[in-house]
C-alpha atoms as a PDB file:
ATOM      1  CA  UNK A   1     -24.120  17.828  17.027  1.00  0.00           C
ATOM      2  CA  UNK A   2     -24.299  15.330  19.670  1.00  0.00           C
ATOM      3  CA  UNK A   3     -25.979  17.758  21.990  1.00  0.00           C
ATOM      4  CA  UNK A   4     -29.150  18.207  19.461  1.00  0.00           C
ATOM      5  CA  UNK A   5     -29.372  14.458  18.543  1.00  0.00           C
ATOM      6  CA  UNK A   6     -30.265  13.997  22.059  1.00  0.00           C
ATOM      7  CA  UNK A   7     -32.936  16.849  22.285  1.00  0.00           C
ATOM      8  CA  UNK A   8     -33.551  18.023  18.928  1.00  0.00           C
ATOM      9  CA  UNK A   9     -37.194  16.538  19.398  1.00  0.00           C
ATOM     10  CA  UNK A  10     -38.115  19.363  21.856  1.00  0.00           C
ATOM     11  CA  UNK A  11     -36.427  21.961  19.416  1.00  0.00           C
ATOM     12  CA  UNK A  12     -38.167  20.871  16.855  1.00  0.00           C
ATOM     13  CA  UNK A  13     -41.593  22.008  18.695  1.00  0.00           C
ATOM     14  CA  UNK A  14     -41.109  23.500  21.043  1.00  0.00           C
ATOM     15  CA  UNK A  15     -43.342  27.123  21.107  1.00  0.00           C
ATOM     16  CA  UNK A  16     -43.544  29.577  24.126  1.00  0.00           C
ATOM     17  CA  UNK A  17     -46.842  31.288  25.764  1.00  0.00           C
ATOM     18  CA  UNK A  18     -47.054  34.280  28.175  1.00  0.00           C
ATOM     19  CA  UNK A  19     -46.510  32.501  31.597  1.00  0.00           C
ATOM     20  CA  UNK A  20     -49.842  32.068  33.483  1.00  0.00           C
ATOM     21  CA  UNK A  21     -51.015  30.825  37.369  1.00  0.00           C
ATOM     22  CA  UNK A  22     -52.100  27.321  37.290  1.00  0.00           C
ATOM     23  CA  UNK A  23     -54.302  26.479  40.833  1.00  0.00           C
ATOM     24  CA  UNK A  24     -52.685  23.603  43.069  1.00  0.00           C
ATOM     25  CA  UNK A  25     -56.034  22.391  43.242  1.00  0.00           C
ATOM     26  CA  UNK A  26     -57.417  19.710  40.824  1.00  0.00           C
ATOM     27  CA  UNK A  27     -60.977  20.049  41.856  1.00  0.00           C
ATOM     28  CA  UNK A  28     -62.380  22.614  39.500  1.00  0.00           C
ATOM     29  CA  UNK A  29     -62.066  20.579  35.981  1.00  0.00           C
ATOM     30  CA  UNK A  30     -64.303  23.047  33.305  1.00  0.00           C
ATOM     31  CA  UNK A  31     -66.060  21.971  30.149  1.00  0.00           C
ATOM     32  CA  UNK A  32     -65.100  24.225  27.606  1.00  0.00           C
ATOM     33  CA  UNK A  33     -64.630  24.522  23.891  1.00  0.00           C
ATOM     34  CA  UNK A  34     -61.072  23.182  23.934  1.00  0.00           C
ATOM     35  CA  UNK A  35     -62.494  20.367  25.758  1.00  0.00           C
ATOM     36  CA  UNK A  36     -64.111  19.098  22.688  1.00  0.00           C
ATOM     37  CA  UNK A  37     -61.868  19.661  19.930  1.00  0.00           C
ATOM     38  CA  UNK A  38     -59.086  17.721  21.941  1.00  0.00           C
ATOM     39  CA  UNK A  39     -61.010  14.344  21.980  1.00  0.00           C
ATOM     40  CA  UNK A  40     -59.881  12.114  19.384  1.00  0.00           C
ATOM     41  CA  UNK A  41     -56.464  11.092  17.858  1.00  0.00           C
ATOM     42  CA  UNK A  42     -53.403  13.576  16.738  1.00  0.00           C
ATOM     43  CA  UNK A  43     -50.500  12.579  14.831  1.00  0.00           C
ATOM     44  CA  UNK A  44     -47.015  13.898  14.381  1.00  0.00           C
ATOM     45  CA  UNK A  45     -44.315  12.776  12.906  1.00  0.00           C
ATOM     46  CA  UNK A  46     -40.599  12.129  14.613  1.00  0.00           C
ATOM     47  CA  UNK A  47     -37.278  11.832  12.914  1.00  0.00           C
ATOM     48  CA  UNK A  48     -38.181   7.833  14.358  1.00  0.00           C
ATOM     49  CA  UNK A  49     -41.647   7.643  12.710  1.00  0.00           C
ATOM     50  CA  UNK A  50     -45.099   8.555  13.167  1.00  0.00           C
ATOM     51  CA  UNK A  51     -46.154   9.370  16.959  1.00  0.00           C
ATOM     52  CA  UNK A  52     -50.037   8.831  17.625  1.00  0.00           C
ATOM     53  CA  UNK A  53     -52.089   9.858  20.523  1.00  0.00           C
ATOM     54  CA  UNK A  54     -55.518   9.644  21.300  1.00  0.00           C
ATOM     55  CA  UNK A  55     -57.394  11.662  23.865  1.00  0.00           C
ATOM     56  CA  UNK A  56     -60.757  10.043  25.144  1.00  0.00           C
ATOM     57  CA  UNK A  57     -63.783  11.631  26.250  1.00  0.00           C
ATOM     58  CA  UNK A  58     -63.574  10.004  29.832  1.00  0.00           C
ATOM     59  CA  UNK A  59     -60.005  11.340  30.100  1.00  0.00           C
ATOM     60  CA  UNK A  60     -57.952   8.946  29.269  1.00  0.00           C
ATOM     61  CA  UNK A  61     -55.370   9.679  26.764  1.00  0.00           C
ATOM     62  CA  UNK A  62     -53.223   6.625  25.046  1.00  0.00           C
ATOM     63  CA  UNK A  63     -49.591   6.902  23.446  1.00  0.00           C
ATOM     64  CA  UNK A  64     -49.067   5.038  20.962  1.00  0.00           C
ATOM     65  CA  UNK A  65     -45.225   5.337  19.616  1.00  0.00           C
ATOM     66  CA  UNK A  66     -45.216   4.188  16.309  1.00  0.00           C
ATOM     67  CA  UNK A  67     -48.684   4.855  14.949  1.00  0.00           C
ATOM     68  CA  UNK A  68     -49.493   0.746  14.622  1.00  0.00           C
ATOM     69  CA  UNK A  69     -52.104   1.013  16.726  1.00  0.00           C
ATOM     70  CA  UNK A  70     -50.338  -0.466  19.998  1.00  0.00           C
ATOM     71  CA  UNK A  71     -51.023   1.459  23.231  1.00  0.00           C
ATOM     72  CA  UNK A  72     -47.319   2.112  24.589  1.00  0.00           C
ATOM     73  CA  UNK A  73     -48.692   4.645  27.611  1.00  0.00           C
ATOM     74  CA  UNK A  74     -51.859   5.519  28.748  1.00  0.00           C
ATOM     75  CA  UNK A  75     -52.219   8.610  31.457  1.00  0.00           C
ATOM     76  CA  UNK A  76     -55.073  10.422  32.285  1.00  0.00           C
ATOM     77  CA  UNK A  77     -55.827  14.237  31.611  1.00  0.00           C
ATOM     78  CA  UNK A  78     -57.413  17.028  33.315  1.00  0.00           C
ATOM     79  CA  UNK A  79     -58.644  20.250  31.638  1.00  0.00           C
ATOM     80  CA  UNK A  80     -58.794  23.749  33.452  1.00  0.00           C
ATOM     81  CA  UNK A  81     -59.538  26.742  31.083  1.00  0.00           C
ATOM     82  CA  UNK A  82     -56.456  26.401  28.444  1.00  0.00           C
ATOM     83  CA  UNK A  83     -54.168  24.520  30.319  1.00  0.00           C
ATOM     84  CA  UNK A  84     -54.133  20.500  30.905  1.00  0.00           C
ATOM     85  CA  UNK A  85     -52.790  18.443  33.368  1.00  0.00           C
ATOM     86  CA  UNK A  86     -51.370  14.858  32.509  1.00  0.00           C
ATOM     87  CA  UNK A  87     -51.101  12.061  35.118  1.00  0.00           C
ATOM     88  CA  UNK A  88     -49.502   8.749  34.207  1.00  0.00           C
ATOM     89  CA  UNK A  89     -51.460   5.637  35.684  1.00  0.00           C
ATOM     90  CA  UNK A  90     -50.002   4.038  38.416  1.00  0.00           C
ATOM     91  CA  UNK A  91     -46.427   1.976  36.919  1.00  0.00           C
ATOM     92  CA  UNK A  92     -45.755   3.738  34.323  1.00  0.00           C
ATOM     93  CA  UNK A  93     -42.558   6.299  33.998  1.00  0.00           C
ATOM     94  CA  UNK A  94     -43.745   9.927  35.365  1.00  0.00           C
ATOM     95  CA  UNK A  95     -45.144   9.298  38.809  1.00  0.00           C
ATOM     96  CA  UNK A  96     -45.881  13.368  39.658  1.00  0.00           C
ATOM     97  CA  UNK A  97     -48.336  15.267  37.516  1.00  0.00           C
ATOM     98  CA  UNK A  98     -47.666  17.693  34.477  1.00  0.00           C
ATOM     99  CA  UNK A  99     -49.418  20.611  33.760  1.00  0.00           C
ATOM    100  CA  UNK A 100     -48.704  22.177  30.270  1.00  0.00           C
ATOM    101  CA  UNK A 101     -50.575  25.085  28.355  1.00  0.00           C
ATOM    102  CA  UNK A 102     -52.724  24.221  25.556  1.00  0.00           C
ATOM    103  CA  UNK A 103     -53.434  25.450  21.976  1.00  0.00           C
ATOM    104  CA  UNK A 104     -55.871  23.667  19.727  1.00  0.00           C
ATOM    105  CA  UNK A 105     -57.802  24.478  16.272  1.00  0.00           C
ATOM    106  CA  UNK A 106     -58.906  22.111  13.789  1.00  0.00           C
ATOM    107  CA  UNK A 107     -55.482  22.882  11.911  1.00  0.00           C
ATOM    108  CA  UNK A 108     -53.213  21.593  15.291  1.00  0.00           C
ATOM    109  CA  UNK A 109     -52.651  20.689  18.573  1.00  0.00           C
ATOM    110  CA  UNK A 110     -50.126  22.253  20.838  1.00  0.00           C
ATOM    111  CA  UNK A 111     -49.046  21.856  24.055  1.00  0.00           C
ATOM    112  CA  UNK A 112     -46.301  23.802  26.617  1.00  0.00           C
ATOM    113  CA  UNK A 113     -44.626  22.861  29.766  1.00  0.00           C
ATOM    114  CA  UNK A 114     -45.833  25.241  32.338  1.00  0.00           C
ATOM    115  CA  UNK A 115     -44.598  22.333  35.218  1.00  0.00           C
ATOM    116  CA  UNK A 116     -43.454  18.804  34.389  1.00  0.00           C
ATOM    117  CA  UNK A 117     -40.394  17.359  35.910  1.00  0.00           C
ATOM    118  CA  UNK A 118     -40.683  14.186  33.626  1.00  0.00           C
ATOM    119  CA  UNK A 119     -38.414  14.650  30.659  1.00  0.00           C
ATOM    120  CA  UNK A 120     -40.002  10.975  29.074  1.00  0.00           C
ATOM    121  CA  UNK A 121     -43.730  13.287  29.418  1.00  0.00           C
ATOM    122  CA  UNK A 122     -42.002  16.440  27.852  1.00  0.00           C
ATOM    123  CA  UNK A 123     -40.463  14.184  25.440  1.00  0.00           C
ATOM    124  CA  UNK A 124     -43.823  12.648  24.271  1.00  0.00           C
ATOM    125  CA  UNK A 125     -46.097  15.805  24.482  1.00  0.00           C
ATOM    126  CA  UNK A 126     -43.980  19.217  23.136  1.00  0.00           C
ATOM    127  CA  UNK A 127     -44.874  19.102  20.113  1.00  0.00           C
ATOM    128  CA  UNK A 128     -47.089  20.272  17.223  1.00  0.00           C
ATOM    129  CA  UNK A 129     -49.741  17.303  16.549  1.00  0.00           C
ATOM    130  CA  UNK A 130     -52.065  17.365  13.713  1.00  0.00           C
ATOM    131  CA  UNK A 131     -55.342  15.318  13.091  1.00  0.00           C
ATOM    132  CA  UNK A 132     -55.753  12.061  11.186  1.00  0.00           C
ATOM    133  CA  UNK A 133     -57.282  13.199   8.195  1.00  0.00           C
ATOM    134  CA  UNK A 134     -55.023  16.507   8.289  1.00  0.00           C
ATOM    135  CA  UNK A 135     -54.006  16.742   4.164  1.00  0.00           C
ATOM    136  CA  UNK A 136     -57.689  17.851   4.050  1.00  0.00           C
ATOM    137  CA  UNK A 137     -56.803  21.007   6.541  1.00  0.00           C
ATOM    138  CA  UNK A 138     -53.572  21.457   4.671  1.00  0.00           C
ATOM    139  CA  UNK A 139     -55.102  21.417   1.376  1.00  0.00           C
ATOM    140  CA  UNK A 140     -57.766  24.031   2.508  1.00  0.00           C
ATOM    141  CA  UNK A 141     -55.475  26.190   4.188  1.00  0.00           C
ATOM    142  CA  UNK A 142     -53.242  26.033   0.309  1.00  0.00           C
ATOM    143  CA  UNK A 143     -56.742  27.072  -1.404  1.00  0.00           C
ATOM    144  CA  UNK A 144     -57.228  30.255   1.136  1.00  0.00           C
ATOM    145  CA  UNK A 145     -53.420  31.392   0.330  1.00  0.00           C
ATOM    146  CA  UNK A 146     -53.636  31.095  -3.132  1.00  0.00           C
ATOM    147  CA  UNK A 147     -56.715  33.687  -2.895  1.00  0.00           C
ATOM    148  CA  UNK A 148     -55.910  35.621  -0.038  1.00  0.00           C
ATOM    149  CA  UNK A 149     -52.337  35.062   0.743  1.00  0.00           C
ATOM    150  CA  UNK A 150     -53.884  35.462   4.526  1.00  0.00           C
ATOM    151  CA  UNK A 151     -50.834  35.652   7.027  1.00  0.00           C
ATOM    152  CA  UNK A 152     -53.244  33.585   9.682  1.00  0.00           C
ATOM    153  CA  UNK A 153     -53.574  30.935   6.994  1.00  0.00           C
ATOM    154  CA  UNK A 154     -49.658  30.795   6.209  1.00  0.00           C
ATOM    155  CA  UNK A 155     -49.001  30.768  10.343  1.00  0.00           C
ATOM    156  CA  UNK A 156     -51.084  27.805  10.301  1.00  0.00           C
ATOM    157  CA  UNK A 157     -50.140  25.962   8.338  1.00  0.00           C
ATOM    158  CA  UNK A 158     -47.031  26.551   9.790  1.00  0.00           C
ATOM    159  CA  UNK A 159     -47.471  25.026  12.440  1.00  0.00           C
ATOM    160  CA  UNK A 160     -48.833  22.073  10.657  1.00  0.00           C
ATOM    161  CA  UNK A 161     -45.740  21.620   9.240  1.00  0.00           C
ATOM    162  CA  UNK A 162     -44.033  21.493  11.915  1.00  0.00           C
ATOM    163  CA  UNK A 163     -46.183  18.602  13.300  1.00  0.00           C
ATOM    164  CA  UNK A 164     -45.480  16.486   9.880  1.00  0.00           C
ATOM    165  CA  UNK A 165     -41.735  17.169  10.643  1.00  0.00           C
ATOM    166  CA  UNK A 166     -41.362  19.346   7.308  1.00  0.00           C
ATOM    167  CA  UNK A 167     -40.071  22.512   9.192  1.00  0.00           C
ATOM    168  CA  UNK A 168     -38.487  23.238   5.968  1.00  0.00           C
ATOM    169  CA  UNK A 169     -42.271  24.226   4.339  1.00  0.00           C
ATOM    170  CA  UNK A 170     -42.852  25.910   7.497  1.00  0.00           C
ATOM    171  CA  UNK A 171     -40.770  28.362   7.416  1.00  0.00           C
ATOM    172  CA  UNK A 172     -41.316  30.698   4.542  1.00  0.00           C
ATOM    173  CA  UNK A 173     -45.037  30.458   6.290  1.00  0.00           C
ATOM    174  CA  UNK A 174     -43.395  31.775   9.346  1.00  0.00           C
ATOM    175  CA  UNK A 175     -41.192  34.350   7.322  1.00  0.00           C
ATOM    176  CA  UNK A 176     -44.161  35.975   5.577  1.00  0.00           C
ATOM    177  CA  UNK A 177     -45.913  35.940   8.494  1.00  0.00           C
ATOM    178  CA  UNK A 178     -43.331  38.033  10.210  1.00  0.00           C
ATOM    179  CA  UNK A 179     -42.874  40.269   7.624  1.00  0.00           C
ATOM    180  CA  UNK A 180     -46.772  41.178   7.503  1.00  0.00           C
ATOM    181  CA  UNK A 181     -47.745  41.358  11.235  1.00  0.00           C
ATOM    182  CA  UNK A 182     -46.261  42.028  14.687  1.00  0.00           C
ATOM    183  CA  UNK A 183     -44.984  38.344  15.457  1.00  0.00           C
ATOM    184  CA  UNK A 184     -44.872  37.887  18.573  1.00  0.00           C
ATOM    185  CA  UNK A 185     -41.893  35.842  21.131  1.00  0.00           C
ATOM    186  CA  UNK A 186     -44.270  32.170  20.251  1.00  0.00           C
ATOM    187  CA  UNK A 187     -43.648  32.951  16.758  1.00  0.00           C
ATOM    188  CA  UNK A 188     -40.107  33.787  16.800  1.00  0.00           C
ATOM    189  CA  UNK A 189     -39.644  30.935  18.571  1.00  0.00           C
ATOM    190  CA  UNK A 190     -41.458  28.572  16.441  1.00  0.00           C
ATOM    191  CA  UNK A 191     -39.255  29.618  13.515  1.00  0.00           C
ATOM    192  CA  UNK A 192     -36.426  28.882  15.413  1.00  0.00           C
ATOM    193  CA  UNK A 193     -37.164  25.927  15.680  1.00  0.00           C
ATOM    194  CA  UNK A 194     -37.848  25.662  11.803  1.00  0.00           C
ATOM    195  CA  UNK A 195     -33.982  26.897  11.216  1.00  0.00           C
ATOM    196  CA  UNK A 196     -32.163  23.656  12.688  1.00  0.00           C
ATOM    197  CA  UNK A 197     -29.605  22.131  11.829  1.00  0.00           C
ATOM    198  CA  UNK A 198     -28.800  24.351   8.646  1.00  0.00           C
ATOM    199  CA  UNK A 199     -29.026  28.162  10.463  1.00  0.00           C
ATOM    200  CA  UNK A 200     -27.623  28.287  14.005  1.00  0.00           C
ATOM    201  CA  UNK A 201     -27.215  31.786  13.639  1.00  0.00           C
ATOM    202  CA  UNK A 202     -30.732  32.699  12.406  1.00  0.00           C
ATOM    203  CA  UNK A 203     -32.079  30.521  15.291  1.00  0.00           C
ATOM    204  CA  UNK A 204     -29.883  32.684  17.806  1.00  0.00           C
ATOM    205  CA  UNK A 205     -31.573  35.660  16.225  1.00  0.00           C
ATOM    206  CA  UNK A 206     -34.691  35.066  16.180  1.00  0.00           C
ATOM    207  CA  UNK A 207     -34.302  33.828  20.013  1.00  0.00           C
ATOM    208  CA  UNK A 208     -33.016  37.088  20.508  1.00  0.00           C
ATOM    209  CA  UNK A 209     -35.889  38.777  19.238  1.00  0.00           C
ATOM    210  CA  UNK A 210     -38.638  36.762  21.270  1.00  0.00           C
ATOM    211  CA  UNK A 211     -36.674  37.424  24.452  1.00  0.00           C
ATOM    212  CA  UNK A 212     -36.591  41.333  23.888  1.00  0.00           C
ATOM    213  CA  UNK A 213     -40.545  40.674  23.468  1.00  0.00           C
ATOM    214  CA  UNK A 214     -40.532  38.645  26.551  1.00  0.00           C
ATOM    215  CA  UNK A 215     -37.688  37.796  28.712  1.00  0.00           C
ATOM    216  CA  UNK A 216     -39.014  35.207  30.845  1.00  0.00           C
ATOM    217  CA  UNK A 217     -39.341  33.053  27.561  1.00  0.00           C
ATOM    218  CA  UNK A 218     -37.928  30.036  29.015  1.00  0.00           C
ATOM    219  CA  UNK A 219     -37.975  28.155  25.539  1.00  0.00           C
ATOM    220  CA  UNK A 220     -36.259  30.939  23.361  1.00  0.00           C
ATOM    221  CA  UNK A 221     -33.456  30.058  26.143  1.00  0.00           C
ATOM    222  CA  UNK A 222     -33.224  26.602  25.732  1.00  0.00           C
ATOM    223  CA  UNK A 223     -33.145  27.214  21.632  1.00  0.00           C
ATOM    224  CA  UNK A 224     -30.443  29.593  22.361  1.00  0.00           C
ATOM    225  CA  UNK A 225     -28.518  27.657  24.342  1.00  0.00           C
ATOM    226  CA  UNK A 226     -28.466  24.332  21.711  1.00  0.00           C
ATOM    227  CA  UNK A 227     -27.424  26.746  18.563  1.00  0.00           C
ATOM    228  CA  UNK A 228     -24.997  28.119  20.845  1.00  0.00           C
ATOM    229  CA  UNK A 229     -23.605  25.148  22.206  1.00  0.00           C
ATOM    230  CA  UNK A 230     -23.252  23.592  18.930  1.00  0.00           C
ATOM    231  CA  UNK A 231     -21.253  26.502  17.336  1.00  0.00           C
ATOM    232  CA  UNK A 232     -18.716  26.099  20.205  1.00  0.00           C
ATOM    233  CA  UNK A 233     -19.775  28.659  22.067  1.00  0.00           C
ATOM    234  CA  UNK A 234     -20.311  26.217  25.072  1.00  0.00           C
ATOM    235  CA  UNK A 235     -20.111  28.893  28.290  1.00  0.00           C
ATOM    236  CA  UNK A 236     -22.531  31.179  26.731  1.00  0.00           C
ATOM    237  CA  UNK A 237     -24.692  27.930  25.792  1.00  0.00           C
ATOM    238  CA  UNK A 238     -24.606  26.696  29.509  1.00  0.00           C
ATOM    239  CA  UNK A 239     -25.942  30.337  30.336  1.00  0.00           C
ATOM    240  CA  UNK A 240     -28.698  30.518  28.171  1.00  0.00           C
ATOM    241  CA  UNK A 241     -29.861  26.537  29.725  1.00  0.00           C
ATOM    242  CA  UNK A 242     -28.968  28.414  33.238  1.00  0.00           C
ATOM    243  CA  UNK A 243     -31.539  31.352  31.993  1.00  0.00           C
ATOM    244  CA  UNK A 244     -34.205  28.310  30.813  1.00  0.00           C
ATOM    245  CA  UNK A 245     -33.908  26.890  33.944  1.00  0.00           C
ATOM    246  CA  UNK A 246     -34.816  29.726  35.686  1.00  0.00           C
ATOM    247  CA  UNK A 247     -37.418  31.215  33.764  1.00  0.00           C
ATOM    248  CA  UNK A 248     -39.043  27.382  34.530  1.00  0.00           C
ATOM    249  CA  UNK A 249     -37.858  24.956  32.209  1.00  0.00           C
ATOM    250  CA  UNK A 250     -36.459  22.675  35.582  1.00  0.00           C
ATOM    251  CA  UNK A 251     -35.814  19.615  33.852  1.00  0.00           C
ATOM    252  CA  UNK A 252     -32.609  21.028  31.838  1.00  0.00           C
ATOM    253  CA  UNK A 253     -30.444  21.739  34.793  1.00  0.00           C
ATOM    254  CA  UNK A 254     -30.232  17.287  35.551  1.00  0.00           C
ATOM    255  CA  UNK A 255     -30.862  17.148  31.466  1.00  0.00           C
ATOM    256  CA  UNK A 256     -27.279  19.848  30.878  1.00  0.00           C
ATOM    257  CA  UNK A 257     -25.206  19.127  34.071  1.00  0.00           C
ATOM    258  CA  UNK A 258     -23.330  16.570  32.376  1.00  0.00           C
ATOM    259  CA  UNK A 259     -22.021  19.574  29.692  1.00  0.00           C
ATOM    260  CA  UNK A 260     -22.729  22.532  32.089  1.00  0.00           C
ATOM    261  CA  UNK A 261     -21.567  21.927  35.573  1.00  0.00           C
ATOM    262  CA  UNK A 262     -17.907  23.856  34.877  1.00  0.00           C
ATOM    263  CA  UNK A 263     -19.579  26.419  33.799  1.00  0.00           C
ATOM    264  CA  UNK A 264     -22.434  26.970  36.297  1.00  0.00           C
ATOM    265  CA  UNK A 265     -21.963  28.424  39.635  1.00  0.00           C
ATOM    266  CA  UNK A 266     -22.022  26.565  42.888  1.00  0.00           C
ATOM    267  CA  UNK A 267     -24.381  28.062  44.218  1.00  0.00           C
ATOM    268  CA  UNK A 268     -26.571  27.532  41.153  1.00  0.00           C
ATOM    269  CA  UNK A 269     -25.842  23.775  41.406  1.00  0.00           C
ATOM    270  CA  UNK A 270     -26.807  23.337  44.811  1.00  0.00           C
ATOM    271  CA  UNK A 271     -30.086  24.846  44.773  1.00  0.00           C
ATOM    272  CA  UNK A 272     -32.946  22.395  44.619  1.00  0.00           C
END
């Protein structure tokens, strides 16, 4: 298990999205609806405690690590369209920029690596982040399933659970939802992610099924590759990272060389 103590805080969020273009430039910044329902503070909660961060209108976003109101990081943030790009302020750990792909509601707050290099950034933004005040949202989303049973309502909250570190409620939300509608590779992923520790085996499934839907699903890899790892099946594991890493996730290939580097190429391990 020693491989998911040290990452199980990405598996335990981590969701995928259809792979987009992101411009080099930074100039064109657009005001649009996600623009406003980012502002303000999102919670989630860690097997170390309560994470809180705070996005301000005049883009500045603060990390604060253990929800007592002490800023830990600040960075600044950029939106284009859906996707938002993180710069840390001059000192602090991730000197190069990261641009991730973004999903909000009022339910949650999601982001996606789309390029980050930083693991510490990665490590403090994948995730599932819900608001403040989100047992209000949970408890409305428990009234509309109780009269509807509505499989948009059960993915949601979901994914709320996931965010409160309760992937345990989440996924018979992500089971039904499944069942009832054509998931696609984000949501096989997320419930995945729901199955660790206790289901390596369902997690390598459902894995399986997101990359049939799309094989450039760089996070289905990496989920893969931990449940395989862990069962022992350490070559195949190291292929699945290998797969990750070239479908985009670049940080794994420093983050699994320790574990990998028998089992990857030369040729793999030389290229920059």
């Amino acid at each position: 298990m020693k491989n998911l103590s040290i990452l199980f805080f990405i598996a335990g969020a981590l969701f995928s999205f259809n792979s987009i273009a992101v411009e080099n430039s930074d100039a064109q910044i657009l005001n649009n609806q996600g623009a406003n329902e980012i502002v303000g503070e999102w919670l989630r909660m860690t097997y170390n405690g309560p994470v809180r961060i705070n996005f301000k209108p005049d883009g500045v976003v603060e990390y604060d690590f253990g929800n007592n109101k002490k800023i830990d990081v600040t960075s600044t943030y950029q939106l284009k369209k859906d996707t938002i790009i993180f710069m840390d302020k001059e000192g602090d750990i991730c000197p190069e920029k990261g641009v991730y792909k973004m999903d909000v509601n009022k339910y949650y707050l999601a982001f996606s690596s789309i390029d980050d290099g930083c693991g510490g950034r990665i490590k403090k933004v994948s995730a599932f982040w819900v608001k403040p005040d989100h047992k209000k949202f949970l408890k409305e989303l428990n009234s509309k399933i109780s009269k509807t049973n509505s499989t948009e309502a059960r993915l949601n909250r979901a994914r709320m659970y996931m965010a409160m570190n309760q992937p345990k409620n989440a996924k018979p939300d992500f089971d039904y939802y499944i069942n009832n509608e054509d998931a696609n590779a984000r949501v096989y992923v997320n419930r995945a992610s729901a199955r660790f520790p206790e289901d390596m085996k369902g997690v390598v499934e459902d894995c399986n099924n997101a990359i049939k839907i799309d094989p450039m699903d760089k996070n289905a890899y990496f989920l893969k590759g931990l449940a395989l790892y862990d069962m022992g099946e350490k070559e195949k594991g190291c292929e699945c990272f290998k797969n990750a890493i070239e479908a985009g996730f670049s940080i794994l290939k420093v983050a699994e060389k320790p574990k990998c580097a028998e089992y990857w190429d030369e040729k793999f391990l030389n290229e920059k």
